[in-house]
C-alpha atoms as a PDB file:
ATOM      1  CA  UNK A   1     116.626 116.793 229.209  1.00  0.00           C
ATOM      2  CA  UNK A   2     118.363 115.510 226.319  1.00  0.00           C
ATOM      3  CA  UNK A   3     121.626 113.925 225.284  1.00  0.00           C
ATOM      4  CA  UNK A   4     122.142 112.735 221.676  1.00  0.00           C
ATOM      5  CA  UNK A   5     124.951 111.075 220.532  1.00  0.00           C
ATOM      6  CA  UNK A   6     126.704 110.829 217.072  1.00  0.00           C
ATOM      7  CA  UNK A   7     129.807 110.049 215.166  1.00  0.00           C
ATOM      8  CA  UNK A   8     128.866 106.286 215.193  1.00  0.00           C
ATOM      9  CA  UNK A   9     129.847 103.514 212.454  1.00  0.00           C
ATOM     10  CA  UNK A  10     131.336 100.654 210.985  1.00  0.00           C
ATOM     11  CA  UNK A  11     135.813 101.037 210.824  1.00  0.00           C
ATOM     12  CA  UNK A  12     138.616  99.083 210.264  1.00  0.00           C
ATOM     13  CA  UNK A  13     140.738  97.862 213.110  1.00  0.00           C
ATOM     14  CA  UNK A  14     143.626 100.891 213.627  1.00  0.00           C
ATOM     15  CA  UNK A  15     141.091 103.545 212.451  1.00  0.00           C
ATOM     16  CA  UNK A  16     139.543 106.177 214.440  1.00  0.00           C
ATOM     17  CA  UNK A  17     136.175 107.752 215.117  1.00  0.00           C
ATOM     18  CA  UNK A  18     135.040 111.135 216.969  1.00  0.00           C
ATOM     19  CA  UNK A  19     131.803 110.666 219.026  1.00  0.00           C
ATOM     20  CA  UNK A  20     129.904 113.385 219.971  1.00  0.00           C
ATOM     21  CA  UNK A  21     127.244 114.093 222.844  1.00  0.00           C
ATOM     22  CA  UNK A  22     125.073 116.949 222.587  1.00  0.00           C
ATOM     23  CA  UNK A  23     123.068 118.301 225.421  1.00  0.00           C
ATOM     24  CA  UNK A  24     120.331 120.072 226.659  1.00  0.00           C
ATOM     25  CA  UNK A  25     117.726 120.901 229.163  1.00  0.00           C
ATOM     26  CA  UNK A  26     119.911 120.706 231.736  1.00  0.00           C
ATOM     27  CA  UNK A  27     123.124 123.136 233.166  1.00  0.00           C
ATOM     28  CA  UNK A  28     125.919 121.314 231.610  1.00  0.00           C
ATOM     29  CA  UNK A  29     128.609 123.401 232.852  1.00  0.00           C
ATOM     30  CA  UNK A  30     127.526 121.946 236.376  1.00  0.00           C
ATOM     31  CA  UNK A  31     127.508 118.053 235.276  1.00  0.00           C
ATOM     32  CA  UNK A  32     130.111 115.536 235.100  1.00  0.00           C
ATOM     33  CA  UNK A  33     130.491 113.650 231.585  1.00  0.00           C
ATOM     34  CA  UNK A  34     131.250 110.655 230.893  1.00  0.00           C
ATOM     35  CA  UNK A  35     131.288 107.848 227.977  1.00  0.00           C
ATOM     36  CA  UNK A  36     130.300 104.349 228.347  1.00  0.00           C
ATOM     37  CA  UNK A  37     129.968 101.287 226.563  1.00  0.00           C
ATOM     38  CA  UNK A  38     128.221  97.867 226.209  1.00  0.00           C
ATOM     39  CA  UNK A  39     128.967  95.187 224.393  1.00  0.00           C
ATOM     40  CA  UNK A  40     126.008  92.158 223.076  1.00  0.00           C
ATOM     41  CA  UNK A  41     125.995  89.914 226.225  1.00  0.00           C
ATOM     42  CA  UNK A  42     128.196  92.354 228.615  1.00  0.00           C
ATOM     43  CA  UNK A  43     127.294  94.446 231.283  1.00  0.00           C
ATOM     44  CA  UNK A  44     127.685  98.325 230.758  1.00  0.00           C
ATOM     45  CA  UNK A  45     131.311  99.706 231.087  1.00  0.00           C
ATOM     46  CA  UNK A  46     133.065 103.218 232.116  1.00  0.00           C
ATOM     47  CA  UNK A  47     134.849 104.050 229.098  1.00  0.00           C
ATOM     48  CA  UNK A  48     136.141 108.060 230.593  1.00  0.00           C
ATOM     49  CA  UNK A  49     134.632 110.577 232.284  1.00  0.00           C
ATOM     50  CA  UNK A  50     135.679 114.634 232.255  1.00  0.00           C
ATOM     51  CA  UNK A  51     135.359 116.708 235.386  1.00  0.00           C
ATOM     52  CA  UNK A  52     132.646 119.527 235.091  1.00  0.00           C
ATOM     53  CA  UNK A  53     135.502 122.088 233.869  1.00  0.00           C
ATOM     54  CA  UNK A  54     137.034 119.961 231.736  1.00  0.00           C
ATOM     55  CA  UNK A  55     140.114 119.646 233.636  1.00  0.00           C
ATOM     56  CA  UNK A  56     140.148 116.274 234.717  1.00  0.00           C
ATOM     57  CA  UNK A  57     139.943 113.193 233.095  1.00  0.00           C
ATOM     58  CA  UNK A  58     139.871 109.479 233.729  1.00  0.00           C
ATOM     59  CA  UNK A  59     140.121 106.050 231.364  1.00  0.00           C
ATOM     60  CA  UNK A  60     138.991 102.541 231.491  1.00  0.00           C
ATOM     61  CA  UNK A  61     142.655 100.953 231.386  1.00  0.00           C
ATOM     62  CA  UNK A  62     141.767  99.389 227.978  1.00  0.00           C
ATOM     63  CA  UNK A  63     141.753 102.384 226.801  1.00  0.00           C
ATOM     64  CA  UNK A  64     144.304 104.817 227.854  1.00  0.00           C
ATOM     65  CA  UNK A  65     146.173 105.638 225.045  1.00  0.00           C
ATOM     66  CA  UNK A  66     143.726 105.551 222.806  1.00  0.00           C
ATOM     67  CA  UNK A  67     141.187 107.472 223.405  1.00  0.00           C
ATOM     68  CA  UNK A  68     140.593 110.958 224.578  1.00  0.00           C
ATOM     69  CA  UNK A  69     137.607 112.463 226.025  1.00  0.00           C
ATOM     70  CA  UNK A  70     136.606 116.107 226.075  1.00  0.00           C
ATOM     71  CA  UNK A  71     134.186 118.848 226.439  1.00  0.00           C
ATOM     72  CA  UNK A  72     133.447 121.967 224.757  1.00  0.00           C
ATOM     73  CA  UNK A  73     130.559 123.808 227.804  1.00  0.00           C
ATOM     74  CA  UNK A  74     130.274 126.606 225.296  1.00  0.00           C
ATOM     75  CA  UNK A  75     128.003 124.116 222.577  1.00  0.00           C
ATOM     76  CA  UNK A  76     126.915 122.010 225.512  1.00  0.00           C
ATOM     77  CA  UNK A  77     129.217 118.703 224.161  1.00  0.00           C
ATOM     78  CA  UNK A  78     131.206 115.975 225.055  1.00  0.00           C
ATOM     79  CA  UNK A  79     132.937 114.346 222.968  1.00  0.00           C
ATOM     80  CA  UNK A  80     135.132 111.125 222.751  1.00  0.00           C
ATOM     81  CA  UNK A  81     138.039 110.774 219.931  1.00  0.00           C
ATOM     82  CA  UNK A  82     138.949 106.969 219.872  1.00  0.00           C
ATOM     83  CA  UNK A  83     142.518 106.669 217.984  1.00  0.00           C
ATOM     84  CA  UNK A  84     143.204 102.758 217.204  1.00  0.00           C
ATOM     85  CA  UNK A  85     140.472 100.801 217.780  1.00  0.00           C
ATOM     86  CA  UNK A  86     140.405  97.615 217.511  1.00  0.00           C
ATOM     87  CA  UNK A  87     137.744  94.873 217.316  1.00  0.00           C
ATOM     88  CA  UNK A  88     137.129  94.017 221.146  1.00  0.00           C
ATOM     89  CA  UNK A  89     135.644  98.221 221.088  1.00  0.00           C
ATOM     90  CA  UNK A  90     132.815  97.034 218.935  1.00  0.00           C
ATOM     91  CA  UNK A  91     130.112  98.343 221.384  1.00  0.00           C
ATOM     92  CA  UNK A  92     127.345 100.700 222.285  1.00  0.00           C
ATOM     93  CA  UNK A  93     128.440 104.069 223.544  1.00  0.00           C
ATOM     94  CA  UNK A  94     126.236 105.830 225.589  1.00  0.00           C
ATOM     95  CA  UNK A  95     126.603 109.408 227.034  1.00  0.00           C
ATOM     96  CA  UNK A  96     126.263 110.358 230.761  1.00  0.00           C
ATOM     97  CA  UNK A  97     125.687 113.354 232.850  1.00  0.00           C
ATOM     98  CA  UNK A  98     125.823 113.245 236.576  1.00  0.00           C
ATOM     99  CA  UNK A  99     125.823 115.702 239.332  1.00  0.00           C
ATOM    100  CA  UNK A 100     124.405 114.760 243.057  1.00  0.00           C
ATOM    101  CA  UNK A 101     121.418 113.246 242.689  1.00  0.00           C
ATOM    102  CA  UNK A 102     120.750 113.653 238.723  1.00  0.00           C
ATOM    103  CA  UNK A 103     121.779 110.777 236.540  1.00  0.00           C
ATOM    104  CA  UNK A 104     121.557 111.259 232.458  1.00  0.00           C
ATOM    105  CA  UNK A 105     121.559 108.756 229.523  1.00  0.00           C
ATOM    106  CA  UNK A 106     121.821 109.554 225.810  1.00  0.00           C
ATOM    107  CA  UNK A 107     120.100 106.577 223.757  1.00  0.00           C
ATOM    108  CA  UNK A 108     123.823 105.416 221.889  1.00  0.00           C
ATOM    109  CA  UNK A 109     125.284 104.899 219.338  1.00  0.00           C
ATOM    110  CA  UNK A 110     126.732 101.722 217.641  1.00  0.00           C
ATOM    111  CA  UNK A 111     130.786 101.629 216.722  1.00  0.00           C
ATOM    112  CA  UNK A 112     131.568  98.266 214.716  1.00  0.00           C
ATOM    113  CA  UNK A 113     134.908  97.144 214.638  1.00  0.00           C
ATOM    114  CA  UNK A 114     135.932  95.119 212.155  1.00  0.00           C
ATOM    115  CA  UNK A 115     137.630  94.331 208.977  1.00  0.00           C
END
């Protein structure tokens, strides 16, 4: 089982960045996805999540609005498009797959915030 992410990096505050979570090993049609985050000295946050079909999604309330997860189960990837970002975003993001008793992690990958 794998999940790698990408799309990382250092932007300006009001910029944007496209993550991206590819995956395999594993049925991804059958998993929900979901981004998280975690900031130096914070505990690990729910960022979104998209259903298994894609047809369903949920935000962390500092960031609805901004950011807009997807899922493409044809190329096995999530992705996350973060419009607006501003400084307190600066973070890990990590990928996640879950279904019933199988939980996944993706290693990260840093987004810097800042001018």
């Amino acid at each position: 089982v794998q999940l790698v992410e990408s799309g990382g990096g250092l932007v300006q505050p009001g910029g944007s960045l496209r993550l991206s979570c590819a995956a395999s090993g594993f049925t991804f049609s059958n998993y929900v996805m979901s981004w998280y985050r975690q900031a130096p000295g914070k505990e690990r946050e729910l960022v979104a999540v998209v259903s298994s079909a894609g047809d369903s999604t949920n935000y962390a309330d500092s960031v609805k609005g901004r950011f807009t997860i997807s899922r493409d189960n044809a190329k096995n990837t999530v992705y996350l498009q973060m419009n607006s970002l501003k400084p307190e975003d600066t973070a890990v993001y990590h990928c996640n797959a879950r279904a019933l008793v199988y939980n996944y992690w993706g290693q990260g990958t840093q987004v810097t915030v800042s001018s």
